[in-house]
C-alpha atoms as a PDB file:
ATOM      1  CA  UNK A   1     108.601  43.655  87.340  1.00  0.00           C
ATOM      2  CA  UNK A   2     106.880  42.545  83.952  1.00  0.00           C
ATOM      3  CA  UNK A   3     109.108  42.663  81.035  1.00  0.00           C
ATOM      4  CA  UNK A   4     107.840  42.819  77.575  1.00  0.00           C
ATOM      5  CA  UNK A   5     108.535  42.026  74.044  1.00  0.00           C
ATOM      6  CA  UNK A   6     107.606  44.201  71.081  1.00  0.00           C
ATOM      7  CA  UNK A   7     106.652  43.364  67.655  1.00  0.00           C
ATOM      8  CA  UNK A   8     106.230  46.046  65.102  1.00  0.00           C
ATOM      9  CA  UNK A   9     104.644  45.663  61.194  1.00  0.00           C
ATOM     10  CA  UNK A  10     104.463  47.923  58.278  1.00  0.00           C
ATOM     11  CA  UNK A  11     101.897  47.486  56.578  1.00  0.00           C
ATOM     12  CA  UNK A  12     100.733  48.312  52.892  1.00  0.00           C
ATOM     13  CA  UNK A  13      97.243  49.183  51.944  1.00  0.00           C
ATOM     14  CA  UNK A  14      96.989  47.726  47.734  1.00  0.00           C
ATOM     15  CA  UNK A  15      92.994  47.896  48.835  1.00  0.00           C
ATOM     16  CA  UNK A  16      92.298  49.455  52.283  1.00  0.00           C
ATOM     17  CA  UNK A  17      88.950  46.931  52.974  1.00  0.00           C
ATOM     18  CA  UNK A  18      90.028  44.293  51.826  1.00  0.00           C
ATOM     19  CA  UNK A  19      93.964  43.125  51.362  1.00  0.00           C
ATOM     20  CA  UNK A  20      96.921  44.178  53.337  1.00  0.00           C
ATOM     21  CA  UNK A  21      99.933  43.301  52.825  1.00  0.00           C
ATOM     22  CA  UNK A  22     102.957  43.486  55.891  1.00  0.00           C
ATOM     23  CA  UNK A  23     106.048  44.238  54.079  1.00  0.00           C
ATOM     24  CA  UNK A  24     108.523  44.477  57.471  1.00  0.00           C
ATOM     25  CA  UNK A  25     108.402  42.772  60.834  1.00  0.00           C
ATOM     26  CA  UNK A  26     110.984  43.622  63.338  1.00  0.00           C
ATOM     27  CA  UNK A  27     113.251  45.456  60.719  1.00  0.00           C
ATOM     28  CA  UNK A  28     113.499  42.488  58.143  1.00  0.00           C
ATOM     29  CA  UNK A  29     111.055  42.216  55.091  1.00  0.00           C
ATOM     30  CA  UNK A  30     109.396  39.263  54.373  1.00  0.00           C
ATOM     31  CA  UNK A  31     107.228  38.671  51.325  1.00  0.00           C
ATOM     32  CA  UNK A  32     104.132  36.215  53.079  1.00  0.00           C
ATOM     33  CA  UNK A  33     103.473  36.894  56.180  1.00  0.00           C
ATOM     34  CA  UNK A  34     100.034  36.912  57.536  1.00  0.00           C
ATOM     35  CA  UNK A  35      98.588  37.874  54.000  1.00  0.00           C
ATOM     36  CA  UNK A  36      95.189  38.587  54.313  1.00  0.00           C
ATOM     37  CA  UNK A  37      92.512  40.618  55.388  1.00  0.00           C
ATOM     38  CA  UNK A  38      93.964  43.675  58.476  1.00  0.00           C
ATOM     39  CA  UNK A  39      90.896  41.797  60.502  1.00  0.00           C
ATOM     40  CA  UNK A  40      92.704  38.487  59.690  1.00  0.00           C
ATOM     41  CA  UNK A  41      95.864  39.592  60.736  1.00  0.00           C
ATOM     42  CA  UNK A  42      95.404  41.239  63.488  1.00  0.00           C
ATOM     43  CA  UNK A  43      92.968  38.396  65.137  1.00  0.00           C
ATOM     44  CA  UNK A  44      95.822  36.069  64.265  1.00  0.00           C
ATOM     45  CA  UNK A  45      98.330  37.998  66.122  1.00  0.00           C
ATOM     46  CA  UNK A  46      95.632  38.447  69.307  1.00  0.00           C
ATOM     47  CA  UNK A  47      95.244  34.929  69.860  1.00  0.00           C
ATOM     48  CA  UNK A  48      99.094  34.842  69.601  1.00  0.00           C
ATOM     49  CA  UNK A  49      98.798  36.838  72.403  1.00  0.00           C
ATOM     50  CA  UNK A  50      99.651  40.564  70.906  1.00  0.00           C
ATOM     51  CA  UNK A  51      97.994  43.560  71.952  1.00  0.00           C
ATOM     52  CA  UNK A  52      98.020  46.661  69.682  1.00  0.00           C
ATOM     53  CA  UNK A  53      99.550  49.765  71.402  1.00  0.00           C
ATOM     54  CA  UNK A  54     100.261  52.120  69.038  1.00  0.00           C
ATOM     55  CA  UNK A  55     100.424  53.156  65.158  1.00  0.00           C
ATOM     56  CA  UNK A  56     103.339  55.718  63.826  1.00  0.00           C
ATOM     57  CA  UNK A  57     102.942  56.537  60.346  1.00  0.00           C
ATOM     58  CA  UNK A  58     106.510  56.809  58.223  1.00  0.00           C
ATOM     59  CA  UNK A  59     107.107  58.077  54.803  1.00  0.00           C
ATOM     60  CA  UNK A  60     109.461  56.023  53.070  1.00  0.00           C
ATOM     61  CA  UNK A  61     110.956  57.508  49.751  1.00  0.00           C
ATOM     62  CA  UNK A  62     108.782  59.244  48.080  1.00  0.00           C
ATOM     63  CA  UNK A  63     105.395  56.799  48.440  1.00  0.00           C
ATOM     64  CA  UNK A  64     102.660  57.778  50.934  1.00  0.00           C
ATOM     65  CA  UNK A  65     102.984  57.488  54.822  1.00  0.00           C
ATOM     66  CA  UNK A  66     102.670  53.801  55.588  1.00  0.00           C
ATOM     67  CA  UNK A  67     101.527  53.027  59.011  1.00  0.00           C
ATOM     68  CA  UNK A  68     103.686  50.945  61.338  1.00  0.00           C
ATOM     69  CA  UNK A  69     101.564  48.887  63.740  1.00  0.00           C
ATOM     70  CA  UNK A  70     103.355  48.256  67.405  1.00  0.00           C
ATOM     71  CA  UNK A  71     102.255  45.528  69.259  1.00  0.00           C
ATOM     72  CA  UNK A  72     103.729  44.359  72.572  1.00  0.00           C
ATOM     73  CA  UNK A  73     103.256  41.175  75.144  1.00  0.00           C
ATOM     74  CA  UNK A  74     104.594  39.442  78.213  1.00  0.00           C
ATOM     75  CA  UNK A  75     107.753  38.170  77.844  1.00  0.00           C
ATOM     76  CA  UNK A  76     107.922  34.382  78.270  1.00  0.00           C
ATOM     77  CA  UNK A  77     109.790  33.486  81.309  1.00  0.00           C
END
């Protein structure tokens, strides 16, 4: 049976087109990861074989919903 790991992202929106900025990955925040355009970063995590499955949007305090991308691939091994 394949097994599969998940990666999720929430993502902030300073300018919709053209920034995003992913605040969280897998629970921990990070400040500069894959900072960029949301074309940029999700071709980057394509050809690092992630496929989009799914986006849950989350209210957190009392800012507007951000959207948490969920991503999934084959486990290695």
């Amino acid at each position: 049976m394949k097994k599969w790991e998940y990666l999720t992202a929430i993502v902030a929106y300073p300018d919709i087109i053209s920034k995003t900025t992913v605040r969280v990955v897998n629970g921990g925040e990070v400040t500069d990861w894959k900072k960029g355009t949301l074309w940029d970063s999700l071709s980057r995590l394509g050809d690092e074989g992630w496929e989009l499955v799914g986006i849950h949007w989350a209210q957190f305090g009392q800012s507007p919903p951000d959207p948490i991308y969920i991503f999934k691939r084959p486990k290695a091994g």
